[in-house]
Protein backbone atom coordinates (compact mmCIF):
# COMPACT_ATOMS: atom_id res chain seq x y z
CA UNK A 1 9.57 -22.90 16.85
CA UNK A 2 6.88 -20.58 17.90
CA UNK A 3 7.54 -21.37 21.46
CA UNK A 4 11.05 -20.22 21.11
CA UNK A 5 9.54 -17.10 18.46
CA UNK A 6 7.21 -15.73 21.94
CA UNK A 7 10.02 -16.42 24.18
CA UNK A 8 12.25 -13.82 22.34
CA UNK A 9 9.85 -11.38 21.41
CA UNK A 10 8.73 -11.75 24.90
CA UNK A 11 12.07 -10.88 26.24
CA UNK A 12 12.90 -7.75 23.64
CA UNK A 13 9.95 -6.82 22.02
CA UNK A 14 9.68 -3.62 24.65
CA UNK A 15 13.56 -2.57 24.02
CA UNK A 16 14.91 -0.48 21.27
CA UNK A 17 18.64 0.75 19.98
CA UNK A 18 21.44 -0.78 21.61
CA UNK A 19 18.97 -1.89 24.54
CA UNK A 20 17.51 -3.85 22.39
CA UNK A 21 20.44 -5.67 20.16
CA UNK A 22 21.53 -7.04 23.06
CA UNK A 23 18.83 -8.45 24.46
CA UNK A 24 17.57 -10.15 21.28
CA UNK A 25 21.41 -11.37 20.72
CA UNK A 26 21.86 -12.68 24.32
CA UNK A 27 18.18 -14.45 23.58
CA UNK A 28 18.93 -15.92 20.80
CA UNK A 29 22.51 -17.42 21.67
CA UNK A 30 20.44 -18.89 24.92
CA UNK A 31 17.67 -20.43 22.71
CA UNK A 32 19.97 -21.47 20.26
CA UNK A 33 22.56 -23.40 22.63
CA UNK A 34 24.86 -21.61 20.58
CA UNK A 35 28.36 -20.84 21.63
CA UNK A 36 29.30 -17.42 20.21
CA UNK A 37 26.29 -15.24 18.23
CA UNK A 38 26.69 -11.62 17.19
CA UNK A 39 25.45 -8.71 14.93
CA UNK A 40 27.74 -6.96 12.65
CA UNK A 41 27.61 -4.26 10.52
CA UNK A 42 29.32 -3.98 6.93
CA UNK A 43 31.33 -1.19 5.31
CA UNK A 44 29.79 0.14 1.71
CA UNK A 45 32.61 -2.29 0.16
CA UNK A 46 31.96 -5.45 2.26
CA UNK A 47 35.34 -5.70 3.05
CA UNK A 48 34.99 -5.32 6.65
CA UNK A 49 32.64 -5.95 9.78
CA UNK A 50 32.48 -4.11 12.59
CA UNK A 51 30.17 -6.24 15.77
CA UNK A 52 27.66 -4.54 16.99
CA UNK A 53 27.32 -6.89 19.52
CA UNK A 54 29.50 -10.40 20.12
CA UNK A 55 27.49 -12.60 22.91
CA UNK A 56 30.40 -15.44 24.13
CA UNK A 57 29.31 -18.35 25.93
CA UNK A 58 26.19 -16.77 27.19
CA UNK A 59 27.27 -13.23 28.21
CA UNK A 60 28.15 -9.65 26.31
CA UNK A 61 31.76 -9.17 25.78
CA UNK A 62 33.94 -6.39 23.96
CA UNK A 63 33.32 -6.29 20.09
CA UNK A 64 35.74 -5.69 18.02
CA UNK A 65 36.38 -5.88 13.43
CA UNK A 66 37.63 -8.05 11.12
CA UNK A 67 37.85 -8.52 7.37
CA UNK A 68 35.44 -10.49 5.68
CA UNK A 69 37.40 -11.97 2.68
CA UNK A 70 38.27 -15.88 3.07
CA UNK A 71 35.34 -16.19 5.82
CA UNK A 72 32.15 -17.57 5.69
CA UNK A 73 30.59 -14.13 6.54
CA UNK A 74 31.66 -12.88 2.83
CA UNK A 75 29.42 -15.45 1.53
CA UNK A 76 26.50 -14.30 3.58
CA UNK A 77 26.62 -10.79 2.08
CA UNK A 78 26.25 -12.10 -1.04
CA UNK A 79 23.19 -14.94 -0.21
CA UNK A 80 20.85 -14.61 2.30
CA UNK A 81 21.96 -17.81 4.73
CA UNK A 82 24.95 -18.76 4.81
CA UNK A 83 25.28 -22.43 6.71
CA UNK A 84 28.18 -24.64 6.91
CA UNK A 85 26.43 -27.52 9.76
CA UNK A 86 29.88 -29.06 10.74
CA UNK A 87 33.89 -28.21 8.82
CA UNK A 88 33.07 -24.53 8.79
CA UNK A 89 36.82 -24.18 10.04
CA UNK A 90 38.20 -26.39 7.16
CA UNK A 91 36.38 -24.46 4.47
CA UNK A 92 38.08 -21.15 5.43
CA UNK A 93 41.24 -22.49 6.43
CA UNK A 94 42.35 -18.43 6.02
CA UNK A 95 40.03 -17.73 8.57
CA UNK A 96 42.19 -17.93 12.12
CA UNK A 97 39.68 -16.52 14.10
CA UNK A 98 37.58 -19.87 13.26
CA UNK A 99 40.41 -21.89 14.23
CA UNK A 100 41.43 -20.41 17.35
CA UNK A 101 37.90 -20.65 17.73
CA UNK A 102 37.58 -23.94 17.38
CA UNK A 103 34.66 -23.70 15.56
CA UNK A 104 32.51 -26.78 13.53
CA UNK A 105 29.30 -25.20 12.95
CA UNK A 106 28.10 -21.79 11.20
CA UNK A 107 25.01 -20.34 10.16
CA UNK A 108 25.04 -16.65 8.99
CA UNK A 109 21.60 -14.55 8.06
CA UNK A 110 22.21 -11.21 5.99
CA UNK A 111 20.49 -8.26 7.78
CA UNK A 112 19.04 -5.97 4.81
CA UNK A 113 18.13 -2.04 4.78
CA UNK A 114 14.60 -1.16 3.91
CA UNK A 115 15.70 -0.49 0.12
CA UNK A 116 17.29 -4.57 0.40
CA UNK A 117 20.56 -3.74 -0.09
CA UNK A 118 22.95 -5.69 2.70
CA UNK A 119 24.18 -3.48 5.20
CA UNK A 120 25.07 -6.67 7.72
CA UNK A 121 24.43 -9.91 9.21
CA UNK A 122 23.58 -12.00 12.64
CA UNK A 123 25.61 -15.22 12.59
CA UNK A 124 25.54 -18.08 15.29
CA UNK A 125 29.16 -19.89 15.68
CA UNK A 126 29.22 -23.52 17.31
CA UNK A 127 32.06 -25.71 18.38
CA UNK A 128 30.14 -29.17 17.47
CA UNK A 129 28.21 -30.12 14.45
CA UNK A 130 24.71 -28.52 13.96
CA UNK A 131 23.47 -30.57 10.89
CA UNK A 132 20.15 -31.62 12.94
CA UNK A 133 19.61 -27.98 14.28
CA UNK A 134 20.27 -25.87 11.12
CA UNK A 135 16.18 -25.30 9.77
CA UNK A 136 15.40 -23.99 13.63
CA UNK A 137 18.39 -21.75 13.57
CA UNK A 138 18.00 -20.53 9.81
CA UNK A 139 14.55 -20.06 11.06
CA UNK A 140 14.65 -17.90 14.11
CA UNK A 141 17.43 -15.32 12.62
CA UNK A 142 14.89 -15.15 8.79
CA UNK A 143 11.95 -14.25 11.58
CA UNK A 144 14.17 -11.29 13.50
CA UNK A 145 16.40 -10.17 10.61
CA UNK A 146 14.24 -7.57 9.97
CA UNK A 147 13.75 -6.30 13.37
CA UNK A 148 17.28 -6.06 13.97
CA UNK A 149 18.06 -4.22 10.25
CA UNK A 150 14.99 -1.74 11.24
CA UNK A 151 17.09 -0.95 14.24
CA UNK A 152 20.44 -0.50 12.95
CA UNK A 153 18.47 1.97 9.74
CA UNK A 154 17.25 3.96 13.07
CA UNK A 155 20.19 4.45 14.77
CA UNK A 156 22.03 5.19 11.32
CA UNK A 157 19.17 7.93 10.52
CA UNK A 158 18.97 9.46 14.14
CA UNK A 159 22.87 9.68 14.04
CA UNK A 160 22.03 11.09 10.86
CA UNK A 161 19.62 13.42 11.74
CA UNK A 162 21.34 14.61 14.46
CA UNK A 163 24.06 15.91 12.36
CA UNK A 164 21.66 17.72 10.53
CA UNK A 165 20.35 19.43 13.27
CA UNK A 166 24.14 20.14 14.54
CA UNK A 167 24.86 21.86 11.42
CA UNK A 168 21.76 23.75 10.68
CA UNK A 169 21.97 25.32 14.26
CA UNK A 170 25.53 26.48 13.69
CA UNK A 171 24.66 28.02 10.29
CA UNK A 172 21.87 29.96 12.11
CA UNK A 173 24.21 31.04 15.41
CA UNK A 174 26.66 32.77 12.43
CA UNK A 175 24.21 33.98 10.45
CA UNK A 176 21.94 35.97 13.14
CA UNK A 177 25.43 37.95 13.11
CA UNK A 178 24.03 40.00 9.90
CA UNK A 179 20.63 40.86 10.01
CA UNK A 180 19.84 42.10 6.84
CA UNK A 181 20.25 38.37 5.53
CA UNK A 182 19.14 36.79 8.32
CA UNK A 183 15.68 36.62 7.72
CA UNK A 184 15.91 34.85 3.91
CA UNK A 185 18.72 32.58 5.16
CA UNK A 186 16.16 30.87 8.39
CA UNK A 187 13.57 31.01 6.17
CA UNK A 188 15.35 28.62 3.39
CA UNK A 189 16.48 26.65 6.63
CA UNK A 190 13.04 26.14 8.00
CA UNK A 191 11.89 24.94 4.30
CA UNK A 192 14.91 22.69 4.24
CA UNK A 193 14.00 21.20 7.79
CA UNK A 194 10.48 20.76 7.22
CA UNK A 195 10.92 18.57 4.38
CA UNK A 196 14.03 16.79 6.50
CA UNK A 197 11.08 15.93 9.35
CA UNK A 198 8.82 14.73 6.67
CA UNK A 199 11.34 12.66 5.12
CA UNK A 200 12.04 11.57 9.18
CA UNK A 201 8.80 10.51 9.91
CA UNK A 202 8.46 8.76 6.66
CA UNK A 203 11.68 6.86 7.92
CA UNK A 204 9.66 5.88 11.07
CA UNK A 205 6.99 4.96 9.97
CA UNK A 206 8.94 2.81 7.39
CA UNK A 207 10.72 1.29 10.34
CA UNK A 208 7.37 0.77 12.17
CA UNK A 209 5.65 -1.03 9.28
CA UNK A 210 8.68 -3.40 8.81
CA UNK A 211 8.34 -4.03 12.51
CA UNK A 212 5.18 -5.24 12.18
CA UNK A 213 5.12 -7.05 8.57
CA UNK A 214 8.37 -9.24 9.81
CA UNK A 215 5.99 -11.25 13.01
CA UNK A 216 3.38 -12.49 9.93
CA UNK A 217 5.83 -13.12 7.51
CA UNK A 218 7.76 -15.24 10.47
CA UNK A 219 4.84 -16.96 11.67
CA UNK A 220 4.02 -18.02 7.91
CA UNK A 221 7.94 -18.92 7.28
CA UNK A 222 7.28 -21.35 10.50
CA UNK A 223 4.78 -23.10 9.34
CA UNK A 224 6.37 -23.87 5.65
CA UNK A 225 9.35 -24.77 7.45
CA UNK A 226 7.22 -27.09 9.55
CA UNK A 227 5.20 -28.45 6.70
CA UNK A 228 8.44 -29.01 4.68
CA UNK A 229 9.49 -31.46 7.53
CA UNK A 230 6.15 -33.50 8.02
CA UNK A 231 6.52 -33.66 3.59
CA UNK A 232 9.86 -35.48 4.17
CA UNK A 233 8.70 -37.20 6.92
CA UNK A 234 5.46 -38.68 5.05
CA UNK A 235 7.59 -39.41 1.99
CA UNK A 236 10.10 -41.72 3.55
CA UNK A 237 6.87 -43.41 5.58
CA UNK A 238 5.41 -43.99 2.04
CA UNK A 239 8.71 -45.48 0.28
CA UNK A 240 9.34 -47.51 3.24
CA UNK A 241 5.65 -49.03 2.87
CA UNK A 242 5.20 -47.94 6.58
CA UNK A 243 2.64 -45.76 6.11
CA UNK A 244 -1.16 -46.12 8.35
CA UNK A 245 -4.03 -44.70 8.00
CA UNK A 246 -3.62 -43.13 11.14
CA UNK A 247 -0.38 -41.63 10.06
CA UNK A 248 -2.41 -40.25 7.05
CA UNK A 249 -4.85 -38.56 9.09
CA UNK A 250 -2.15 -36.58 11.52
CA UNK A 251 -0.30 -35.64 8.07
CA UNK A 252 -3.63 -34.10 6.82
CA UNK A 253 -4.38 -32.58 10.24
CA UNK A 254 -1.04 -30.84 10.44
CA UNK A 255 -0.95 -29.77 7.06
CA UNK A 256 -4.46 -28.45 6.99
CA UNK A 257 -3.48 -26.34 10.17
CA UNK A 258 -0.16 -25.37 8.83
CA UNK A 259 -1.93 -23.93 5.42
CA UNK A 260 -4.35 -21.40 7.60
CA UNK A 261 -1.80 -20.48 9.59
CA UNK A 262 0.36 -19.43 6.71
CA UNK A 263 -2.73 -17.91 4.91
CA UNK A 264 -3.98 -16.31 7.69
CA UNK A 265 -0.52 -14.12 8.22
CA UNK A 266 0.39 -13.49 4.80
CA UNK A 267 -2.77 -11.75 3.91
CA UNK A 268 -2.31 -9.65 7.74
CA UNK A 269 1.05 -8.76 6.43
CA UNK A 270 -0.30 -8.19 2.59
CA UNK A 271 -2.98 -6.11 4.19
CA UNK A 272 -0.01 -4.10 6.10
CA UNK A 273 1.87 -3.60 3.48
CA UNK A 274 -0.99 -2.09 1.22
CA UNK A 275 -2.09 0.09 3.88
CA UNK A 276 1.75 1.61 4.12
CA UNK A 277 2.00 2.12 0.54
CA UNK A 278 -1.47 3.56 0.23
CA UNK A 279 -0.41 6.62 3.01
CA UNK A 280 3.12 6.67 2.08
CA UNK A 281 2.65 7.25 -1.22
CA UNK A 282 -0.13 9.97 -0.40
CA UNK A 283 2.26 12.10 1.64
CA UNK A 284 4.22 12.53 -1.40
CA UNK A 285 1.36 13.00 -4.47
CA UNK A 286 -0.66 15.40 -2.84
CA UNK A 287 -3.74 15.24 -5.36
CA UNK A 288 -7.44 15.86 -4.36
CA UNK A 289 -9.35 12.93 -3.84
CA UNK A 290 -13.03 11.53 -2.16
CA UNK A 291 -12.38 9.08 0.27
CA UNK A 292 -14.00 7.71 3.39
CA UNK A 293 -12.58 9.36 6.08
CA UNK A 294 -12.80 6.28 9.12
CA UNK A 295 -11.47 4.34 6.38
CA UNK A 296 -8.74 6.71 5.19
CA UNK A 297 -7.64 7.40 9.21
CA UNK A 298 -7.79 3.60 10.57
CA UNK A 299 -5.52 3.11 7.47
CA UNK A 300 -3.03 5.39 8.89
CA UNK A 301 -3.47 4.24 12.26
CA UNK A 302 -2.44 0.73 11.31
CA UNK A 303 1.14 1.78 10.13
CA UNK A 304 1.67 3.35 13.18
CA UNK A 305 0.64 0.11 15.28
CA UNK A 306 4.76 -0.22 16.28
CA UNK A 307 4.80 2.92 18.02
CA UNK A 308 1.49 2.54 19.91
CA UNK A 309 2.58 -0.99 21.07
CA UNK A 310 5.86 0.65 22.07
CA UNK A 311 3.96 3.31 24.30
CA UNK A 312 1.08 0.59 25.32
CA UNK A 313 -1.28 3.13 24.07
CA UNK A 314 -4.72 2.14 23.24
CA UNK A 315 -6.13 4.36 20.48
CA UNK A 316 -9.98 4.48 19.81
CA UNK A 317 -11.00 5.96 16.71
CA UNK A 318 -15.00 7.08 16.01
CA UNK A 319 -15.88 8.21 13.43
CA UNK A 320 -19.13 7.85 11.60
CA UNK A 321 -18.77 5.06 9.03
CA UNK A 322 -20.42 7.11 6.03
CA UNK A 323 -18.39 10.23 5.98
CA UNK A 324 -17.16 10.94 2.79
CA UNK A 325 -15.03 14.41 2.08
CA UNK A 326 -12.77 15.70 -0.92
CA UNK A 327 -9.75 16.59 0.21
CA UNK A 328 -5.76 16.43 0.17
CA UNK A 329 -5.70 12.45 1.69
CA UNK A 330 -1.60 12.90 2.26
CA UNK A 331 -2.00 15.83 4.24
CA UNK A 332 -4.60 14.37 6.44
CA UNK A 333 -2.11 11.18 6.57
CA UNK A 334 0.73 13.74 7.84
CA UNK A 335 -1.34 15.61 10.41
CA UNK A 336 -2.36 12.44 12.42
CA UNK A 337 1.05 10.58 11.96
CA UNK A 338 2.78 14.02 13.85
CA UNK A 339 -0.07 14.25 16.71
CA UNK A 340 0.08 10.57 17.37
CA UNK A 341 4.10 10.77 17.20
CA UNK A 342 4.15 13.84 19.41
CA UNK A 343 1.76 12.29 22.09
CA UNK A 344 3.64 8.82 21.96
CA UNK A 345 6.97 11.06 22.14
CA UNK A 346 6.07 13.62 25.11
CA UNK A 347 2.75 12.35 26.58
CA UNK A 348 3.74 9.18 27.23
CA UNK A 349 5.59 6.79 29.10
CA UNK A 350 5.69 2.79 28.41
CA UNK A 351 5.43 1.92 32.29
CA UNK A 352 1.66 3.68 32.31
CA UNK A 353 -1.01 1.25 32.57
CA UNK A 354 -3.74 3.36 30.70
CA UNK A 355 -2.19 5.35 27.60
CA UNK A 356 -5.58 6.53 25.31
CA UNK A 357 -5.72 8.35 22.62
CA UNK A 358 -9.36 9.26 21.43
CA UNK A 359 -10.22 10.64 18.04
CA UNK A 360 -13.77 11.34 17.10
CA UNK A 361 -15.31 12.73 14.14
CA UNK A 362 -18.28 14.54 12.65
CA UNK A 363 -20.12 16.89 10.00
CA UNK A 364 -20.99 19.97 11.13
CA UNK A 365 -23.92 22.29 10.46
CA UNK A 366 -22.07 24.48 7.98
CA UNK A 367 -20.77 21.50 6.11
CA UNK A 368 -17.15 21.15 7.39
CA UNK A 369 -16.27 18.40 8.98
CA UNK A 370 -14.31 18.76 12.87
CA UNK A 371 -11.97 16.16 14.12
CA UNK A 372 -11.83 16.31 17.96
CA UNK A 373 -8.08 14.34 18.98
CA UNK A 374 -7.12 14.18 22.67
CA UNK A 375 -4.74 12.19 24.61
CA UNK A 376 -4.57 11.44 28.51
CA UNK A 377 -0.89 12.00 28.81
CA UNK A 378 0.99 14.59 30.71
CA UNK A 379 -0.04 17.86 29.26
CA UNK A 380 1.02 20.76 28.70
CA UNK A 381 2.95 23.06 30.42
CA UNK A 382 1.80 27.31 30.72
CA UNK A 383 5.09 28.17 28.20
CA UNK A 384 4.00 25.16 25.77
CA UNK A 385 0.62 25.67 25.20
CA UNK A 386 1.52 29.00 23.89
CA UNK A 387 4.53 28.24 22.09
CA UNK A 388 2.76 24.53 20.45
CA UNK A 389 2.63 25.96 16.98
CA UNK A 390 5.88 27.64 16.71
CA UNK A 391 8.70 26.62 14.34
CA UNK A 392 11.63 25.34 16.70
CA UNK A 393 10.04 25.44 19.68
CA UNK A 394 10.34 21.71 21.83
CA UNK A 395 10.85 20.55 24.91
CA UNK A 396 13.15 17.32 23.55
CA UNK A 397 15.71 18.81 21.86
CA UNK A 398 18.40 16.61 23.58
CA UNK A 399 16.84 14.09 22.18
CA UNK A 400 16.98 14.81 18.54
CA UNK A 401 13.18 17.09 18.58
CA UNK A 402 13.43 19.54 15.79
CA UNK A 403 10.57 21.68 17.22
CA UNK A 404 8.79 21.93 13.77
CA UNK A 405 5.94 19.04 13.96
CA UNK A 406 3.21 21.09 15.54
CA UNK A 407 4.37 23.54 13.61
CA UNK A 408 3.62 21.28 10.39
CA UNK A 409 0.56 20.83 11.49
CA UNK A 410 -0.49 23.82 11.98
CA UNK A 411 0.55 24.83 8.30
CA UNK A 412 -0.99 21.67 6.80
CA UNK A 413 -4.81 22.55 8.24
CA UNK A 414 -4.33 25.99 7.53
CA UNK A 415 -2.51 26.24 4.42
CA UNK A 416 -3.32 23.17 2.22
CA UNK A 417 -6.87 22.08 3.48
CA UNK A 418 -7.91 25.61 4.36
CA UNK A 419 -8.88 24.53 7.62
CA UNK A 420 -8.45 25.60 11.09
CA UNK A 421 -6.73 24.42 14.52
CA UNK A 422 -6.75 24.82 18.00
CA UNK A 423 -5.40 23.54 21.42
CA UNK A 424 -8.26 23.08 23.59
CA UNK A 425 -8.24 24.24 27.70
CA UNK A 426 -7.66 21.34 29.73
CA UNK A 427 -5.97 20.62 33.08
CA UNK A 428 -4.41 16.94 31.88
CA UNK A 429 -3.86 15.72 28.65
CA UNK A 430 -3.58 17.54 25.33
CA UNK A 431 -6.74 18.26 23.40
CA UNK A 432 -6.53 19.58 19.32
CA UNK A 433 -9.92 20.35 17.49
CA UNK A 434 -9.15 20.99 13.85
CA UNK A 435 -11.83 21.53 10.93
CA UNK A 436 -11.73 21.78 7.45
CA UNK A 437 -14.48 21.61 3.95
CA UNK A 438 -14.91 19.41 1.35
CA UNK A 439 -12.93 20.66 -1.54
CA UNK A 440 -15.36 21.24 -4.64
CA UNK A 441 -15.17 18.76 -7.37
């Protein structure tokens, strides 16, 4: 199975949105010899499914909804497989699309949201009997469920977003009409969007993390899956009385392999997980606290991994390994998570060979400590270097850019660690220098 995991991943790891869906979906019908596979989304009352994307004997073709009582995709929003190896079509006999279909064979994976509640499924529909193939299918969808929920959660929260940003921008175009309110009514907006882009980059980071938490958990899911079968295996070499002590040693080989393996990526993804819920968490509770600041920032850095792989960006952090400061950890988690977004967003592009990011730090004479952060990407422009730090101001608004993460920035340093920043003269690249004190405790 890992062959077939690196051949997928290999094929749609770079991809994202619709891109993406398809590509893992047309991948996945090929590996699987299957004859139809698709993605679906549900409707809040699972009664209905609309595809996302239906794959037909190996190519993309129209999608299209249907109602999910009396089929055996009702039964997958309430489990998390649903497999019927051969007489799907004969279990459902309501079901006409099955029959028309001629299909024997079904094996359906629920696609969960990031809070676990169903929001759709990837199924695999075959017209012969799949009892010998159903642990490798079952398999593969557990390992990219996840992937594939993360991206339908993104597009629902860009579309989301996006509306957002439609309506705020009308409600400022009509208000600018009376000036003596104007200036309370933008600044309850700007309040209201700042906590929106928060609350957005909370959403991708969540996204990110589950991106890279699913390959562990998959890997380790492979090898119980593969353990399971050399069990049954051994166990009907041992009641038949056909069991050598050769065949004893290749059991205990495999299994011994099989264990690391599976140890190995379930404490990478425990260690994942516990770094996202350490920085999450901090964003929200701002509370003083002494921590190590490499420590603190590689933490960060390692929920972000999904975006620098997305960007090929290779990000070098040094900082002394014995600097200790008191301060506001969730701000310092917010600052980094918008420069790295807004260099991965506007610096960079995934076809570069040599995307760096480079953040030192240090203690200074005075007792502050400066954190020098610089990128190699495109720059700036003349009009945005001087515009950077202003609310609204960005140069992707087409693409859903809210203009207010420098601007958060900017207001974190200054406002909650009492800090200062600047954008530093360059001729390529962008270049920040911020510094800040130890709080007193």
């Amino acid at each position: 199975m890992e062959d077939y995991i690196k051949e997928i991943i290999e094929d749609a790891s770079s991809t994202y949105g619709a891109d993406f869906l398809q590509k893992i979906t047309l991948k996945l019908n090929k590996v699987l010899k299957a004859d139809y596979t698709y993605i679906a989304e549900a409707d809040d009352a699972y009664e209905k499914a609309d595809l996302v994307v239906w794959v037909a004997r190996g190519e993309l073709s129209d999608t299209f909804s249907y109602p999910l009582k009396d089929t055996p995709c009702s039964d997958v929003m309430c489990e998390k497989v649903a497999c019927f190896p051969r007489g799907v079509a004969s279990a459902f006999p309501e079901d006409e699309f099955l029959a028309d279909l001629k299909i024997e064979g079904y094996i359906g994976t629920a696609i969960r949201d990031s809070k676990g509640r169903v929001m759709g499924l990837i199924a695999a529909l075959y017209e012969r009997d799949i009892s010998d193939e159903q642990a490798l299918i079952s398999g593969l969808f557990q390992v990219f469920s996840g992937r594939i929920a993360a991206e339908l959660e993104r597009a629902r929260f860009e579309t989301s977003l996006e509306d957002l940003n439609e309506t705020l921008e009308a409600q400022v175009h009509s208000r600018t009409r009376e000036l003596t309110t104007t200036l309370a009514n933008l600044q309850a907006a700007q309040q209201q969007l700042v906590e929106s882009e928060k609350m957005a980059a909370l959403g991708r980071l969540v996204t990110g993390v589950a991106h890279e938490v699913n390959t562990p958990l998959g890997i380790a899911i492979t090898a119980h899956s593969f353990m399971e079968k050399q069990f049954g295996d051994f166990r009907r070499q041992v009641e038949a009385q056909q069991l050598t002590i050769e065949d004893m040693d290749k059991y205990c080989d495999s299994t011994r392999e099989s264990l690391r393996l599976q140890a190995f990526n379930l404490n990478h993804a425990k260690d994942l997980i516990d770094s996202f819920k350490r920085t999450a968490a901090d964003q929200h509770v701002l509370e003083e606290e002494t921590i190590n600041l490499r420590e603190y920032y590689a933490d960060v850095i390692s929920t972000l991994s999904a975006m620098l792989n997305t960007k090929r960006i290779r990000l070098q952090l040094d900082i002394p390994t014995d600097l200790t400061v008191r301060t506001l950890p969730g701000v310092h988690a917010q600052v980094l998570s918008n420069l790295i977004e807004n260099s991965a967003r506007h610096g960079f592009d995934a076809t570069d060979a040599d995307n760096r990011i480079l953040i030192t730090g240090f203690s200074r004479e005075d007792g502050s400590v400066q954190i020098d952060y610089s990128d190699n990407g495109k720059g700036l422009n003349a009009e945005s270097r001087e515009k950077i730090f202003e609310p609204f101001y960005t140069t992707a608004r087409s693409e859903g850019g809210t203009g207010l993460g420098m601007s958060i920035v900017y207001n974190l340093i200054v406002q909650s660690l009492k800090g200062q920043i600047e954008l530093l003269p360059g001729d390529s690249g962008v270049s920040f220098c911020y510094r800040f004190s130890s709080f007193q405790g």
